[in-house]
PDB file of N, CA and C in Angstrom:
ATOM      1  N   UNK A   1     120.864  94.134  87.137  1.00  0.00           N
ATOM      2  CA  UNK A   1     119.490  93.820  86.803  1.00  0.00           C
ATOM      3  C   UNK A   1     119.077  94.660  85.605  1.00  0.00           C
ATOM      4  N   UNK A   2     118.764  93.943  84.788  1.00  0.00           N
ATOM      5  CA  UNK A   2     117.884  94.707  83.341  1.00  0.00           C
ATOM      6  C   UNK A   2     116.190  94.837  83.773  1.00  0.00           C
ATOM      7  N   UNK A   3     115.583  95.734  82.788  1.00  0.00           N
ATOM      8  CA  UNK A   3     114.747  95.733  83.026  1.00  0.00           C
ATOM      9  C   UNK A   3     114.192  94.412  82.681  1.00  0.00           C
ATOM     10  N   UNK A   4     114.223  94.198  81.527  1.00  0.00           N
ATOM     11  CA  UNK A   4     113.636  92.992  81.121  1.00  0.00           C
ATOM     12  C   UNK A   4     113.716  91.583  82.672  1.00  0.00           C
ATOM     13  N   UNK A   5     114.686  91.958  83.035  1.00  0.00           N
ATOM     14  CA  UNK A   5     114.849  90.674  84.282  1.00  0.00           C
ATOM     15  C   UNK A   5     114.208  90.718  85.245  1.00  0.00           C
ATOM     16  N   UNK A   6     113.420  92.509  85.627  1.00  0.00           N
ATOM     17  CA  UNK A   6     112.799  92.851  87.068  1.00  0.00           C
ATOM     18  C   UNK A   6     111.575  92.546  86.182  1.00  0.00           C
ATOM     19  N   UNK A   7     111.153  92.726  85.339  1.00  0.00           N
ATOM     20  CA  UNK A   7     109.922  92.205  84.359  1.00  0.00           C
ATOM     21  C   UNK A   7     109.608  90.674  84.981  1.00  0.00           C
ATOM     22  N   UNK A   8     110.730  90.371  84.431  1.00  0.00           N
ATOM     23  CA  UNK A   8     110.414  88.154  84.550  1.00  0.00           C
ATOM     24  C   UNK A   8     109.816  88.189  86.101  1.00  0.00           C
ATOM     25  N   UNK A   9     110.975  88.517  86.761  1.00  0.00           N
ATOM     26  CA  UNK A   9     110.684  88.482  88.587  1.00  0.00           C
ATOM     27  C   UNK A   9     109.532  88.969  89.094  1.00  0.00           C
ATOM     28  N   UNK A  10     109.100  89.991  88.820  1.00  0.00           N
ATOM     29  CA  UNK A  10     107.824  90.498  88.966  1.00  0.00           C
ATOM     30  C   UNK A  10     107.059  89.940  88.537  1.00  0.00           C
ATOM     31  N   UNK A  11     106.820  89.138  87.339  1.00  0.00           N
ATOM     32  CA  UNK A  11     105.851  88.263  86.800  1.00  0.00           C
ATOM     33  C   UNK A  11     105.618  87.265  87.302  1.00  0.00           C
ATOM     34  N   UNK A  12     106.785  87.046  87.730  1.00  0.00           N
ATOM     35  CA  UNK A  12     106.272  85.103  88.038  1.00  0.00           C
ATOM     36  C   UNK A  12     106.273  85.026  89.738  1.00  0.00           C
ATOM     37  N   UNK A  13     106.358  86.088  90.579  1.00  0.00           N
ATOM     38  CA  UNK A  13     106.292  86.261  91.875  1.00  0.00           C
ATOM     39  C   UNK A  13     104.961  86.806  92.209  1.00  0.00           C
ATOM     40  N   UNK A  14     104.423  86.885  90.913  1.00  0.00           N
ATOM     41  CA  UNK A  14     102.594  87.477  91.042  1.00  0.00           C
ATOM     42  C   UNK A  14     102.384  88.435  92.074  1.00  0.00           C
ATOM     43  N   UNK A  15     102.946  89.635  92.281  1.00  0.00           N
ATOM     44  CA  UNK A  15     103.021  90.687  93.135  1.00  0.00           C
ATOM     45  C   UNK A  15     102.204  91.451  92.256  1.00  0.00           C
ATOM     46  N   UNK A  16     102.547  92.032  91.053  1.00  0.00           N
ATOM     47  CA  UNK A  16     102.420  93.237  90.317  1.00  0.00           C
ATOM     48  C   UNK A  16     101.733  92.787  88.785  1.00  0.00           C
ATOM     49  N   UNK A  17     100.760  92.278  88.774  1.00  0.00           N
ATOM     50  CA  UNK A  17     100.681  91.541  87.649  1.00  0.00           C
ATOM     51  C   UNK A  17      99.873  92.459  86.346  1.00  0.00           C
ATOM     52  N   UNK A  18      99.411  93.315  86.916  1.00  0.00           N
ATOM     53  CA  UNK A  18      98.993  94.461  85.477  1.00  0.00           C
ATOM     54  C   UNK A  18      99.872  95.559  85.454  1.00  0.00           C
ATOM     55  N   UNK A  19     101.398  95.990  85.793  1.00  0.00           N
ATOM     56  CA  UNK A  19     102.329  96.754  85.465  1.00  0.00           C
ATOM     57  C   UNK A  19     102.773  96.395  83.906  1.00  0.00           C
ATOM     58  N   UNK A  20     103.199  95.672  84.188  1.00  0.00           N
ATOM     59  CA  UNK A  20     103.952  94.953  82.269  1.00  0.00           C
ATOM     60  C   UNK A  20     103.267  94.218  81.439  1.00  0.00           C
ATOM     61  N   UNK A  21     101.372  95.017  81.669  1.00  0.00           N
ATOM     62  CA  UNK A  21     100.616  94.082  80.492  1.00  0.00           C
ATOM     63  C   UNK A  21     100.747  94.617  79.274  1.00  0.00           C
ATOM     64  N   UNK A  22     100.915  93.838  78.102  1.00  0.00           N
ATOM     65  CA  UNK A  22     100.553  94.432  77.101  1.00  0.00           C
ATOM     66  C   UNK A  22      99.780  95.816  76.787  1.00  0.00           C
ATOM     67  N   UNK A  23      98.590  96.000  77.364  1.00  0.00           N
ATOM     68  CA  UNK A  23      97.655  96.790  77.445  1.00  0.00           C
ATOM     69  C   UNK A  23      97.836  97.703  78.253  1.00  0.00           C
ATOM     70  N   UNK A  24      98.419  97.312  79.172  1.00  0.00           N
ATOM     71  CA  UNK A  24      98.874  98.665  80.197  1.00  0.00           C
ATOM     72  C   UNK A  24      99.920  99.483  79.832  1.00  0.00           C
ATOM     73  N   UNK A  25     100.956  98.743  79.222  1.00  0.00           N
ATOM     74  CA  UNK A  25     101.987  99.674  78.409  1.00  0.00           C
ATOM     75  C   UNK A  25     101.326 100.191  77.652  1.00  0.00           C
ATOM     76  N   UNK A  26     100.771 100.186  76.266  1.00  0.00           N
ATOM     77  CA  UNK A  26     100.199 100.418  75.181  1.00  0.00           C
ATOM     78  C   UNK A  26      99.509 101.745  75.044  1.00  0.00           C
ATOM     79  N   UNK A  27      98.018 101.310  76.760  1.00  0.00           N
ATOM     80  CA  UNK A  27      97.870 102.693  76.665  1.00  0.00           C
ATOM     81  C   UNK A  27      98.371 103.992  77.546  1.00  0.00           C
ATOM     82  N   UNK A  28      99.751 103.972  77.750  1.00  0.00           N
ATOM     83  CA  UNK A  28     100.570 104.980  77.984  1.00  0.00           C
ATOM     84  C   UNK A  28     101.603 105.017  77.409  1.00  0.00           C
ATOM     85  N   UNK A  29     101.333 104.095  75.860  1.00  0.00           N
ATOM     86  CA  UNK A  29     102.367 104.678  74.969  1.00  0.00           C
ATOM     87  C   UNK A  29     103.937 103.891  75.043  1.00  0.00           C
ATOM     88  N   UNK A  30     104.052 102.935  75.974  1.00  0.00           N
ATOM     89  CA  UNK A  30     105.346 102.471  76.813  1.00  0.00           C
ATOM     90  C   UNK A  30     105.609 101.373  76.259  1.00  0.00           C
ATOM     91  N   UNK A  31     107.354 101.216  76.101  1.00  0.00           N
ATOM     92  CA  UNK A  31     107.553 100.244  75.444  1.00  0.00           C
ATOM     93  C   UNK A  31     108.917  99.419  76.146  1.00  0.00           C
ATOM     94  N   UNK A  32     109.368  98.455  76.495  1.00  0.00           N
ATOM     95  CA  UNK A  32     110.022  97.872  77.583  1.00  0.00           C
ATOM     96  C   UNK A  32     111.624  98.615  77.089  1.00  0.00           C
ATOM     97  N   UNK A  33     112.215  98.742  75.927  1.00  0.00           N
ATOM     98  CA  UNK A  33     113.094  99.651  75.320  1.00  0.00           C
ATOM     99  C   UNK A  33     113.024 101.210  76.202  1.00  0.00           C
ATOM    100  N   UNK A  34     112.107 101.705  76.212  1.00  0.00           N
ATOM    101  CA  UNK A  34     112.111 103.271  77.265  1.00  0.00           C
ATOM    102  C   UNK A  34     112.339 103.032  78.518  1.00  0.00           C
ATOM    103  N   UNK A  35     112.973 102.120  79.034  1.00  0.00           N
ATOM    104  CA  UNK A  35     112.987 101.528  80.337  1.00  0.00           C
ATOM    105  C   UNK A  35     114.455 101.432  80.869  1.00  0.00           C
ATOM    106  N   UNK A  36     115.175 101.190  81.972  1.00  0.00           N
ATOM    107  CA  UNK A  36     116.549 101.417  82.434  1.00  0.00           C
ATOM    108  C   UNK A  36     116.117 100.822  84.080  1.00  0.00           C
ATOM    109  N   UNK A  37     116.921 100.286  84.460  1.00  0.00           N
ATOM    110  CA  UNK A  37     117.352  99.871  85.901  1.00  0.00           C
ATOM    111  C   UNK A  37     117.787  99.997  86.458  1.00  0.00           C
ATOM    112  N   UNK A  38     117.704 100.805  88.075  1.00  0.00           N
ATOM    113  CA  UNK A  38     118.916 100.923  89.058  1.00  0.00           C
ATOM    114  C   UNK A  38     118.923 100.138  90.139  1.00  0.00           C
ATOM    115  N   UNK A  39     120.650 100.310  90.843  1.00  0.00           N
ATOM    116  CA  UNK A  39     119.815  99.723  92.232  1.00  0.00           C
ATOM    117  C   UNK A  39     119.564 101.192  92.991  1.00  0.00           C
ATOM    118  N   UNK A  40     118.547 101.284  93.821  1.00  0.00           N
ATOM    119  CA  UNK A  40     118.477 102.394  94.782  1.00  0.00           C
ATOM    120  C   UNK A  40     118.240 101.890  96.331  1.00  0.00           C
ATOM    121  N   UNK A  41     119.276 101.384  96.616  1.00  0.00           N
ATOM    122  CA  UNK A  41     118.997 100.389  98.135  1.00  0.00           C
ATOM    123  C   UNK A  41     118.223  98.997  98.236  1.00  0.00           C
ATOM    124  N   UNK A  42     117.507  99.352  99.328  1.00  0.00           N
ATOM    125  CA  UNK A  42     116.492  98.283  99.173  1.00  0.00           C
ATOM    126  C   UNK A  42     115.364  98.140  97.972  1.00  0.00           C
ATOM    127  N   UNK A  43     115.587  98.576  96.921  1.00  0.00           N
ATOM    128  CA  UNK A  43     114.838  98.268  95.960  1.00  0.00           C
ATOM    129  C   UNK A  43     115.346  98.503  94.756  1.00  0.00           C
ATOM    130  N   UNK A  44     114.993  98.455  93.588  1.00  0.00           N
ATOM    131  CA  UNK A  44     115.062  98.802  91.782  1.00  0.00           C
ATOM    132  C   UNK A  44     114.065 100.146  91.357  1.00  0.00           C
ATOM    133  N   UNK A  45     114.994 100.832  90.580  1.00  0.00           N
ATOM    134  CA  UNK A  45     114.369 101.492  90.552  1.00  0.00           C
ATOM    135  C   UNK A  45     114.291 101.612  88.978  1.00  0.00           C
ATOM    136  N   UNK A  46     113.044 101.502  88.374  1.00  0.00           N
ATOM    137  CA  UNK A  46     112.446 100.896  87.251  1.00  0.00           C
ATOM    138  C   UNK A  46     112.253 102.950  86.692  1.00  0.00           C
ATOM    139  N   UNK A  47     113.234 103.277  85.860  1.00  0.00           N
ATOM    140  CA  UNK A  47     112.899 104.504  85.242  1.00  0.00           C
ATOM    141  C   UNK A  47     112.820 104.858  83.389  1.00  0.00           C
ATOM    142  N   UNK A  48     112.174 105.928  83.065  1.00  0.00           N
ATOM    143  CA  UNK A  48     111.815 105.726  81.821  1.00  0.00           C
ATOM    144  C   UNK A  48     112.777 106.766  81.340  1.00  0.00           C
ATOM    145  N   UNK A  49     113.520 106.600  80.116  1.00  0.00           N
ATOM    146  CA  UNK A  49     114.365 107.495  79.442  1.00  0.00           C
ATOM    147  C   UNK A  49     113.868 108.260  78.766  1.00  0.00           C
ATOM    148  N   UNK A  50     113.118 107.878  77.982  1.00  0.00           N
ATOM    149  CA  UNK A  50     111.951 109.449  77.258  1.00  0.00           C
ATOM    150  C   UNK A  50     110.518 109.628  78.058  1.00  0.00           C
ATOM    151  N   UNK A  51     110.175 110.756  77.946  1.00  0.00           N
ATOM    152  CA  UNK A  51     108.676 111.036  78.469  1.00  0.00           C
ATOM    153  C   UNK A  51     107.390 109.857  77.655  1.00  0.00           C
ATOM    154  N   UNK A  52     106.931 109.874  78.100  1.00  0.00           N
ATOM    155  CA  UNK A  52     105.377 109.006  77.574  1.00  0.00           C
ATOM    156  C   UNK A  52     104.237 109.766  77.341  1.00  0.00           C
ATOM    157  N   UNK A  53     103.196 109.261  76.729  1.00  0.00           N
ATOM    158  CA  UNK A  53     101.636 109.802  76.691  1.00  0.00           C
ATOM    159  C   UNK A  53     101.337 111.206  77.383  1.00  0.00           C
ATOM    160  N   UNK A  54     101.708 112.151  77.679  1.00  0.00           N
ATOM    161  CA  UNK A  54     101.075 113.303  78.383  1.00  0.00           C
ATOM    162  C   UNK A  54     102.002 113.692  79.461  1.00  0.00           C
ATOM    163  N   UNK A  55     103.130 113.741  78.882  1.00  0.00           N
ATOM    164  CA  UNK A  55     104.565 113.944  79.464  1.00  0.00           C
ATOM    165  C   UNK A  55     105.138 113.032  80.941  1.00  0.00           C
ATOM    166  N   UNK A  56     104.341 111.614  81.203  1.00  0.00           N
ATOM    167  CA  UNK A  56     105.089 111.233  82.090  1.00  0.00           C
ATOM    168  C   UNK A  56     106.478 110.647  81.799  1.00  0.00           C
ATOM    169  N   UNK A  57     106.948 110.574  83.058  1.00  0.00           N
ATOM    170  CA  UNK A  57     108.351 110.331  83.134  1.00  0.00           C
ATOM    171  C   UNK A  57     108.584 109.518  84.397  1.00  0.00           C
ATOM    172  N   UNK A  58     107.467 109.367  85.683  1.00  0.00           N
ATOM    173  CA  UNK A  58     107.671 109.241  87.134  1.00  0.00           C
ATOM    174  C   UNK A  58     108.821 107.814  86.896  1.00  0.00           C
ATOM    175  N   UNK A  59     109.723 107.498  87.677  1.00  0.00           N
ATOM    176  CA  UNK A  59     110.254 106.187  88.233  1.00  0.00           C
ATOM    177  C   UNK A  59     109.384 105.100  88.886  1.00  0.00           C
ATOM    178  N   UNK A  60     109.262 103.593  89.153  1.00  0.00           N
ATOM    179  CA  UNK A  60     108.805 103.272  89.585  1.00  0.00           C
ATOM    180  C   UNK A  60     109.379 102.269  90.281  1.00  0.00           C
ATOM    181  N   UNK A  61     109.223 101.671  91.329  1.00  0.00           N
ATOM    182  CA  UNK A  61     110.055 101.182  92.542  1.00  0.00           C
ATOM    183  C   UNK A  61     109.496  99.781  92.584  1.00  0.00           C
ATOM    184  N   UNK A  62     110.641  98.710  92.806  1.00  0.00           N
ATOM    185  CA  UNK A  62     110.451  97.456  93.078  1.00  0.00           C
ATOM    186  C   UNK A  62     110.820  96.984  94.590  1.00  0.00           C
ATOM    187  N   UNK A  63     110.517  96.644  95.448  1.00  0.00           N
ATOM    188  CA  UNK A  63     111.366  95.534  96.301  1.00  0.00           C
ATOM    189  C   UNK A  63     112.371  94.594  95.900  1.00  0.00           C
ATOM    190  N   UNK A  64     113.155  94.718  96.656  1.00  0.00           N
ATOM    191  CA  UNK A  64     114.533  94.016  96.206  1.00  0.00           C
ATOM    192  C   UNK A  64     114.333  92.440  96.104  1.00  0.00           C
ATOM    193  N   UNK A  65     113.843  91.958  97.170  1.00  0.00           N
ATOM    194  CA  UNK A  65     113.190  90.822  98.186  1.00  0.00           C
ATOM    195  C   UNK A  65     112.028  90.242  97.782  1.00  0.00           C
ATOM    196  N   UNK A  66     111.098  91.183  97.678  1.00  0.00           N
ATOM    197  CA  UNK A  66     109.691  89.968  97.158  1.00  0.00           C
ATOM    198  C   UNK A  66     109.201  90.538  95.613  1.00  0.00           C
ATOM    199  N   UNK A  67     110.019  91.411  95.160  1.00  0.00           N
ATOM    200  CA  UNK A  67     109.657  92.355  93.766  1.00  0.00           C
ATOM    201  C   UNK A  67     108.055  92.409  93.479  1.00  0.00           C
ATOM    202  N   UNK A  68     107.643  93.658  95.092  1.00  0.00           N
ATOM    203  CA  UNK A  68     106.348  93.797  95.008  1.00  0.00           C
ATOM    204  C   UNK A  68     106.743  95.504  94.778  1.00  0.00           C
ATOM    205  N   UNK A  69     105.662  95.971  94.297  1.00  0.00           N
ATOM    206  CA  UNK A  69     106.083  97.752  93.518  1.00  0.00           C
ATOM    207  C   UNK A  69     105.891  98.340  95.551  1.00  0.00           C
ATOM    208  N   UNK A  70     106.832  99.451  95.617  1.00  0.00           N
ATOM    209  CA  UNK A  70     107.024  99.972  96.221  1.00  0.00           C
ATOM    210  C   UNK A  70     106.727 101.677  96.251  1.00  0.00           C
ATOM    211  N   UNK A  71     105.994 102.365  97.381  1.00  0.00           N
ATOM    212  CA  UNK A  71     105.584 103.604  96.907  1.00  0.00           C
ATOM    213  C   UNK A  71     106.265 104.415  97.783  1.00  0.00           C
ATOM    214  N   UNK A  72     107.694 105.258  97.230  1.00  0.00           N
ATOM    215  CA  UNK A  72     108.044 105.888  98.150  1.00  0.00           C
ATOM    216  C   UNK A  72     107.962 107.363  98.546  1.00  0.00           C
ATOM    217  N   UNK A  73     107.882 107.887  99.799  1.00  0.00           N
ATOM    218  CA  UNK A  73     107.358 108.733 100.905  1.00  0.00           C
ATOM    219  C   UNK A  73     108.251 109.994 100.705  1.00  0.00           C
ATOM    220  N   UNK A  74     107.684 111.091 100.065  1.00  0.00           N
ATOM    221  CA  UNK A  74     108.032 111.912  99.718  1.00  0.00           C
ATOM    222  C   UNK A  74     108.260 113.381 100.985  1.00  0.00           C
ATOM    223  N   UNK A  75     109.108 113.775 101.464  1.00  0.00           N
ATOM    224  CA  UNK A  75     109.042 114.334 102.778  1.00  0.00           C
ATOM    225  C   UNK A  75     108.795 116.027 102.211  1.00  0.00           C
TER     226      UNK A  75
END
């Protein structure tokens, strides 16, 4: 899975629909190129290769299954 492909899926499964707006990238600086794909089990794990806007970096998590964003539970 590319990013660009968890992009499409996420889009057109209308789960997550202001993650990959124009405008939402933009203003944190983000550009679909700073982006990389894993699998991490039951989900994708959507991570950024350089820092962004005010040093983020966090990963962000898809469902494998309905590619709705996933928030995982930090122990």
């Amino acid at each position: 899975m590319t990013p660009s492909e968890l992009k499409y899926n996420v889009e057109t499964k209308g789960t997550d629909s202001y993650f990959f707006t124009r405008s939402s990238m933009k203003f944190f600086g983000d550009t679909m190129k700073n982006y990389g794909c894993r699998d991490n089990g039951d989900t994708w794990e959507l991570w950024r290769k350089r820092p962004v806007k005010h040093g983020l970096n966090n990963s962000t998590y898809f469902d494998k299954k309905t590619f709705a964003r996933v928030f995982p539970l930090y122990s």
